[in-house]
C-alpha atoms as a PDB file:
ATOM      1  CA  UNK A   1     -11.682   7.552 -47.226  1.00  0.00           C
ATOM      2  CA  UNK A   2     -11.761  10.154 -44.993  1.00  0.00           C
ATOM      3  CA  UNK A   3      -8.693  11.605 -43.160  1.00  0.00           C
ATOM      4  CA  UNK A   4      -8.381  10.611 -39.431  1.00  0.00           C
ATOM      5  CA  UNK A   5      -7.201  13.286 -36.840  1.00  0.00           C
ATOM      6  CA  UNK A   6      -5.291  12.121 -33.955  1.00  0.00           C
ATOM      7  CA  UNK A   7      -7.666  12.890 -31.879  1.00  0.00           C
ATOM      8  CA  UNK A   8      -8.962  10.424 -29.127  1.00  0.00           C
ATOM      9  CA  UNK A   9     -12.141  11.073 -27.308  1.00  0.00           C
ATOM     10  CA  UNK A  10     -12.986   9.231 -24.203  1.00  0.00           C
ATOM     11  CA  UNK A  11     -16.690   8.692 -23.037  1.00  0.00           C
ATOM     12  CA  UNK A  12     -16.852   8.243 -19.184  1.00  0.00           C
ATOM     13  CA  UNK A  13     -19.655   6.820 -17.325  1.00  0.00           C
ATOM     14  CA  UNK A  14     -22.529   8.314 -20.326  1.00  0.00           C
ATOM     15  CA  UNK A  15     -25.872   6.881 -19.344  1.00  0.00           C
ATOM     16  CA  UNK A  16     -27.717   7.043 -22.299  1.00  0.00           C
ATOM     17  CA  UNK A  17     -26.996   4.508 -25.007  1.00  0.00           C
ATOM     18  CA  UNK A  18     -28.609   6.977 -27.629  1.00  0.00           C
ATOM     19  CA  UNK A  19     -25.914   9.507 -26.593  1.00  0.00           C
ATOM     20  CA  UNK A  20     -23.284   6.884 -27.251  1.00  0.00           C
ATOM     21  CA  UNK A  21     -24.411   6.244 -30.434  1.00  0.00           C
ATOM     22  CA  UNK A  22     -24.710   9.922 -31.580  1.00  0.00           C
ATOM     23  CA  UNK A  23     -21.003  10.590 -30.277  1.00  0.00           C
ATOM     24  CA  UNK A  24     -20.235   7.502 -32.371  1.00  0.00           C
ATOM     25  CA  UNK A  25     -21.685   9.551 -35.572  1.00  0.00           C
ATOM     26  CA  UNK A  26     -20.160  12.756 -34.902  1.00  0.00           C
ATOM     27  CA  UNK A  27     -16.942  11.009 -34.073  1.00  0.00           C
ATOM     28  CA  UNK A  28     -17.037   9.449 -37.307  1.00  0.00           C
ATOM     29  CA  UNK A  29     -18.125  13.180 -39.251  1.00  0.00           C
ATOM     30  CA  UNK A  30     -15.047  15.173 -37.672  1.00  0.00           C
ATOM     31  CA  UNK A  31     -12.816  12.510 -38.060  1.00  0.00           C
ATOM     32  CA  UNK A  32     -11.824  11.210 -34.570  1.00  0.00           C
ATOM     33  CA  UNK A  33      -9.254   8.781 -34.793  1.00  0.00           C
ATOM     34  CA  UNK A  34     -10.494   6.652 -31.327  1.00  0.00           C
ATOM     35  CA  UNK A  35     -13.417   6.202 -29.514  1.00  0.00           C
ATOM     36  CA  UNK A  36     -12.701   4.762 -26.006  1.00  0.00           C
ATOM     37  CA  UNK A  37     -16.215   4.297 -24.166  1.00  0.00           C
ATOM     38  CA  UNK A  38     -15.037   3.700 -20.380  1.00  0.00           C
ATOM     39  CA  UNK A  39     -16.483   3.580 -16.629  1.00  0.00           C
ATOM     40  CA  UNK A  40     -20.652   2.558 -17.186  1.00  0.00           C
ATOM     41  CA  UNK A  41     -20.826   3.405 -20.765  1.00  0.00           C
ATOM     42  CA  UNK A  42     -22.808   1.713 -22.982  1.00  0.00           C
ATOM     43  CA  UNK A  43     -21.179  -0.137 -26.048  1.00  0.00           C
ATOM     44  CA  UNK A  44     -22.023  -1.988 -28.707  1.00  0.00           C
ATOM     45  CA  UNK A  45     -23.279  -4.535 -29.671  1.00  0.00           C
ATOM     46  CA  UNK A  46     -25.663  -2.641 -27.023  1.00  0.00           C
ATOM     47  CA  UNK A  47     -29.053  -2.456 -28.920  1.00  0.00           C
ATOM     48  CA  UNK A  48     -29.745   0.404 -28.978  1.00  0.00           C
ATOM     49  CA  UNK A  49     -26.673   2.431 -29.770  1.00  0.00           C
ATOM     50  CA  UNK A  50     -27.309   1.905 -33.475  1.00  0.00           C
ATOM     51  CA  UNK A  51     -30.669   3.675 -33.232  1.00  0.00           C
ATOM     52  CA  UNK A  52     -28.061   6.676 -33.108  1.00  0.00           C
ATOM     53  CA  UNK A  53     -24.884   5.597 -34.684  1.00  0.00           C
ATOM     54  CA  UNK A  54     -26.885   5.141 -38.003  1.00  0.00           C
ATOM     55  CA  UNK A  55     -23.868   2.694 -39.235  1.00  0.00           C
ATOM     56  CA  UNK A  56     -21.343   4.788 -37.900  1.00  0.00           C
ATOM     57  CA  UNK A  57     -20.043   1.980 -35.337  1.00  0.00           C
ATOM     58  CA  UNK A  58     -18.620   0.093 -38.308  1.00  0.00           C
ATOM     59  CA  UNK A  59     -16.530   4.002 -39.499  1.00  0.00           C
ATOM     60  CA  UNK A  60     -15.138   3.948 -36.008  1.00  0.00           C
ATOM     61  CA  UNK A  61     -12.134   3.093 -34.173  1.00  0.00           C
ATOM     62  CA  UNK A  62     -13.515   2.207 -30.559  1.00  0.00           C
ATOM     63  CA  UNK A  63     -12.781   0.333 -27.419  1.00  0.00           C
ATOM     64  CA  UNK A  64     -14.036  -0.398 -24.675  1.00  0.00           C
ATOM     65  CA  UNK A  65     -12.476  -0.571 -21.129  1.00  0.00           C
ATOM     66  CA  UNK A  66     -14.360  -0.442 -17.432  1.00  0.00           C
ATOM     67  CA  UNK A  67     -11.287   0.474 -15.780  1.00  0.00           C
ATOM     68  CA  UNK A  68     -11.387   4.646 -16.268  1.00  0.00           C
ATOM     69  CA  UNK A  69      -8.073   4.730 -14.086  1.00  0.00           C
ATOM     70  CA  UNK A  70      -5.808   2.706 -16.561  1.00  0.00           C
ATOM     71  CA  UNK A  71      -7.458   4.528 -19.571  1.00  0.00           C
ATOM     72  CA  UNK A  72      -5.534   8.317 -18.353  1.00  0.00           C
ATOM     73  CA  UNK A  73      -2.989   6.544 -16.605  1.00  0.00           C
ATOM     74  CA  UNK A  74      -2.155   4.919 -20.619  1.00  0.00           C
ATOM     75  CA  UNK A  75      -2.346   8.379 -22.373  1.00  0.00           C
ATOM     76  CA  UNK A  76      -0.015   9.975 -20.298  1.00  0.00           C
ATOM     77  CA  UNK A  77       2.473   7.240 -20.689  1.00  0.00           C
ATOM     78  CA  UNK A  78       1.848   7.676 -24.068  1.00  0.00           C
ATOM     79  CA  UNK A  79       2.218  11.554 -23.207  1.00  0.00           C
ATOM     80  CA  UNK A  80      -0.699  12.417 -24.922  1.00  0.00           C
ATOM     81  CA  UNK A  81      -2.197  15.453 -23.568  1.00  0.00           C
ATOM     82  CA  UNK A  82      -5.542  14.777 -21.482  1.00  0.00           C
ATOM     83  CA  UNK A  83      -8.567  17.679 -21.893  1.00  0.00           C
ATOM     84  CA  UNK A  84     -11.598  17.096 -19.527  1.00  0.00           C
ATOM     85  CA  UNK A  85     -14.483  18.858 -21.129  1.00  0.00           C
ATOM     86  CA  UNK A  86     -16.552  20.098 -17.943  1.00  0.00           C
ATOM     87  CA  UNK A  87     -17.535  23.513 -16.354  1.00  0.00           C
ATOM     88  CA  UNK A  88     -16.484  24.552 -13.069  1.00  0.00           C
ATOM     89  CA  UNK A  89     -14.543  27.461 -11.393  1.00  0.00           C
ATOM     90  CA  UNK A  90     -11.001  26.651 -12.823  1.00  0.00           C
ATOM     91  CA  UNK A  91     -12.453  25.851 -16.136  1.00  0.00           C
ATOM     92  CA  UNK A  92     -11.474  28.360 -19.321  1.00  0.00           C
ATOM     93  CA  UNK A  93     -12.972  28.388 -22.433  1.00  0.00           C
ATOM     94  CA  UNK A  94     -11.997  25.607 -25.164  1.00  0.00           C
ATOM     95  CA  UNK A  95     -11.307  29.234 -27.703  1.00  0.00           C
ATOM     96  CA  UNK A  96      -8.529  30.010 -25.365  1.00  0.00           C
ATOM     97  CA  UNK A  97      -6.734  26.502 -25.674  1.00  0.00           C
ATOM     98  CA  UNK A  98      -3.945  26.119 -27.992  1.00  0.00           C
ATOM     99  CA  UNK A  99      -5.255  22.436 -29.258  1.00  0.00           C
ATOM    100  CA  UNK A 100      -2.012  20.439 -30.630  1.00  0.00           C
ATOM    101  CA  UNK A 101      -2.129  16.590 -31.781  1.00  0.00           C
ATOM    102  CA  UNK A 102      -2.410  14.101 -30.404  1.00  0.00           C
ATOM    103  CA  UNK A 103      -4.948  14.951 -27.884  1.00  0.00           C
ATOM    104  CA  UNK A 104      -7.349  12.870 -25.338  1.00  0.00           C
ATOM    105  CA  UNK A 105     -10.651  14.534 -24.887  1.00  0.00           C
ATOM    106  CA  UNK A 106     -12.639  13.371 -22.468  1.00  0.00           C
ATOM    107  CA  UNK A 107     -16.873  14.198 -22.102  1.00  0.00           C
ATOM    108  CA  UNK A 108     -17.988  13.118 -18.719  1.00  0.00           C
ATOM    109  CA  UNK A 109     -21.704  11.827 -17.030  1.00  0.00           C
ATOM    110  CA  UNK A 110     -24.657  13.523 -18.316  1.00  0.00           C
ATOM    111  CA  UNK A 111     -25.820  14.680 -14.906  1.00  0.00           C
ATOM    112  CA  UNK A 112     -22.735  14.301 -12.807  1.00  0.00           C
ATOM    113  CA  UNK A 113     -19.941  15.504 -15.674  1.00  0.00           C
ATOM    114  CA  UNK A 114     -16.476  14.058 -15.716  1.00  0.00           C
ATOM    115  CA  UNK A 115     -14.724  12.942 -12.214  1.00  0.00           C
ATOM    116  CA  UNK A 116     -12.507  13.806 -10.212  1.00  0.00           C
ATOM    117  CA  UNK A 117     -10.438  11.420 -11.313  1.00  0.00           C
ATOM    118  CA  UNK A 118     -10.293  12.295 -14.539  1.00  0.00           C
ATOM    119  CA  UNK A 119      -9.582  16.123 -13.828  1.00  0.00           C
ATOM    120  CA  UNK A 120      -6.670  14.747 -11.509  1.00  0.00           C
ATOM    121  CA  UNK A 121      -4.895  13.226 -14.475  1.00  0.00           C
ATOM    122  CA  UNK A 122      -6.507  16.409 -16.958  1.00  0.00           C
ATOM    123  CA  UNK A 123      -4.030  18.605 -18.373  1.00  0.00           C
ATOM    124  CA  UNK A 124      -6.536  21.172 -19.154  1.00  0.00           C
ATOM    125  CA  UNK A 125     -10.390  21.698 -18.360  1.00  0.00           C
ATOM    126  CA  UNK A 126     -12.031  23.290 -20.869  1.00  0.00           C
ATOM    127  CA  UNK A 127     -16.016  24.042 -21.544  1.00  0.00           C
ATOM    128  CA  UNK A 128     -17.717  25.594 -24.018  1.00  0.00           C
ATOM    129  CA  UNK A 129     -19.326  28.966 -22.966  1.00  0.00           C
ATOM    130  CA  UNK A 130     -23.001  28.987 -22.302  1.00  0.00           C
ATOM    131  CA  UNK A 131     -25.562  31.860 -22.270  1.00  0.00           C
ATOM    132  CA  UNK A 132     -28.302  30.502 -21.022  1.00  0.00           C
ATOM    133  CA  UNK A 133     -29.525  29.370 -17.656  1.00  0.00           C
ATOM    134  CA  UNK A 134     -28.680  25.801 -17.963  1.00  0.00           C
ATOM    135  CA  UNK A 135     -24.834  25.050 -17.745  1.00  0.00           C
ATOM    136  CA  UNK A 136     -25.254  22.046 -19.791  1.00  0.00           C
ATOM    137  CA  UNK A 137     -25.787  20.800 -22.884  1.00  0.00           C
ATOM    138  CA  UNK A 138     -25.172  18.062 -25.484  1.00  0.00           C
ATOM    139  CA  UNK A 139     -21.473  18.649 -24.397  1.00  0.00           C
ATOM    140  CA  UNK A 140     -19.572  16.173 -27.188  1.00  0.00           C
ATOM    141  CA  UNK A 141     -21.745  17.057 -29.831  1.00  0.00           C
ATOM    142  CA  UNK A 142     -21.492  21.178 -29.282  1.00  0.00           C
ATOM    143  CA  UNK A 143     -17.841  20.784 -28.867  1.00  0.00           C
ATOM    144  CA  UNK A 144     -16.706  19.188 -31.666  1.00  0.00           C
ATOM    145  CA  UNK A 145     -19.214  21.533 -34.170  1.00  0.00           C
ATOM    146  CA  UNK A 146     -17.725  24.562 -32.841  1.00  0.00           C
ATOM    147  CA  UNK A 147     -14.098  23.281 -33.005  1.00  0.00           C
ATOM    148  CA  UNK A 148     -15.155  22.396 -36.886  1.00  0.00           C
ATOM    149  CA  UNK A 149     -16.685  25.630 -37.029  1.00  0.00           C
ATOM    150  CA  UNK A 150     -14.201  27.891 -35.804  1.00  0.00           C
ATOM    151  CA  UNK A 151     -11.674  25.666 -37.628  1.00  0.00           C
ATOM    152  CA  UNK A 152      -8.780  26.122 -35.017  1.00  0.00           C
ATOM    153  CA  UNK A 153      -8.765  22.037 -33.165  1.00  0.00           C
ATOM    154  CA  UNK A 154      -8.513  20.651 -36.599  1.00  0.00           C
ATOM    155  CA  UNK A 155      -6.106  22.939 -38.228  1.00  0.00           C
ATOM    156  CA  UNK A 156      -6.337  20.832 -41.793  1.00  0.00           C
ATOM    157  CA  UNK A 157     -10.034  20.563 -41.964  1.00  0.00           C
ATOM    158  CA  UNK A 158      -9.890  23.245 -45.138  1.00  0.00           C
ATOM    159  CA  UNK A 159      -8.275  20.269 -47.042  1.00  0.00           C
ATOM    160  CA  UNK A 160     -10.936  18.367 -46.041  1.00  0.00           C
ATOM    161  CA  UNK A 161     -12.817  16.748 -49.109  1.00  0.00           C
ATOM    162  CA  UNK A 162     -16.240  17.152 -47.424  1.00  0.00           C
ATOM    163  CA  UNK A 163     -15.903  19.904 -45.309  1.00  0.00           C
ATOM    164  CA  UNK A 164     -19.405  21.319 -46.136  1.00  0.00           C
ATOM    165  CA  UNK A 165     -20.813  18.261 -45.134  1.00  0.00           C
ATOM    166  CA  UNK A 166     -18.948  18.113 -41.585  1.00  0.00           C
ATOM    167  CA  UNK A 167     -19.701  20.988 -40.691  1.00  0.00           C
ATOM    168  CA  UNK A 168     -23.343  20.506 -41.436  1.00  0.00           C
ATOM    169  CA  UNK A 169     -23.469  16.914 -39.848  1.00  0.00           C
ATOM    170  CA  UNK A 170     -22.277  18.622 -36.886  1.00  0.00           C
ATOM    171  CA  UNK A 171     -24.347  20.899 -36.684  1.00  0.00           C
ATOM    172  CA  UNK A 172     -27.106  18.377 -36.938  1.00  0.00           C
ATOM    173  CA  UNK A 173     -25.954  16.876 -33.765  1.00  0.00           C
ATOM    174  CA  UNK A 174     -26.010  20.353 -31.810  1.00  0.00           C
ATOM    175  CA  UNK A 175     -29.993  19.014 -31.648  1.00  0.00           C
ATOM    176  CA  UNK A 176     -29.001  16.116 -29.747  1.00  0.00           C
ATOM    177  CA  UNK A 177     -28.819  15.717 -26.622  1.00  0.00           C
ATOM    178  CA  UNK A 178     -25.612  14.655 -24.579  1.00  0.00           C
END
């Protein structure tokens, strides 16, 4: 079995059901110990998340809850840092974030990014530095390969068994889009 990182990422209001399912795959490669799918994101038994997920659904720990709001407003009772994933003008990039867990990391709309509401309760708001023209990307996907890669978020992943392979499911998933 592999080892679980306490590491909770949130999916707010994704459109795409395919997107979904891929985050439930890399989820499940770089060992993410929750999945919460909030707002208007798909979930399963949606059909066609597993188009994606490839069987991953089954590997993950997941919930589902509408109400975005009482999602942050539980992880900082819990006092579990909150990182929105989004870039704007007060954004930094994730390399200059001291990652500690347990962390929330929430991936917002594909077109609209996180909300407001979730940088109100946000702790941090982090993006991943981009060189092209477009300012997006498959955000969740990108992230969590270059986290893997530059092996600082998951500071144990050289005593993980399959390393290799996470790295290079990961960086599968940089070809999808999200």
């Amino acid at each position: 079995m592999s080892k679980k990182h306490n590491i909770i990422a949130i999916l707010e209001d994704i459109r795409s059901a395919h997107n979904v399912g891929a985050m439930f795959r890399t989820s499940e490669g770089a060992g993410i110990s929750e999945l919460i799918l909030t707002g208007i994101t798909p979930y399963p038994p949606h059909n066609r998340i597993p188009k994606t997920a490839l069987g991953s659904i089954e590997n993950v720990n997941w919930k589902h809850n509408p109400d975005k709001q009482s999602v942050y407003e539980d992880l900082k009772l819990k006092n579990i840092p909150l990182v929105v994933i989004e870039i704007n003008n007060k954004s930094k990039p994730y390399t200059e974030y001291s990652f500690t867990e347990p962390i929330a990391v929430v991936f917002g709309n594909e077109i609209q990014g996180v909300s407001e509401l979730a940088t109100s309760y946000a702790d941090a708001t982090l993006h991943v530095p981009m060189f092209g023209k477009k300012r997006i990307t498959k955000c969740g996907n990108s992230f969590w390969y270059n986290r893997l890669r530059d092996h600082k978020t998951i500071s144990c992943l050289e005593s993980f068994p399959e390393k290799k392979r996470v790295e290079n499911f990961c960086h599968q998933f940089a070809l999808v889009d999200l």
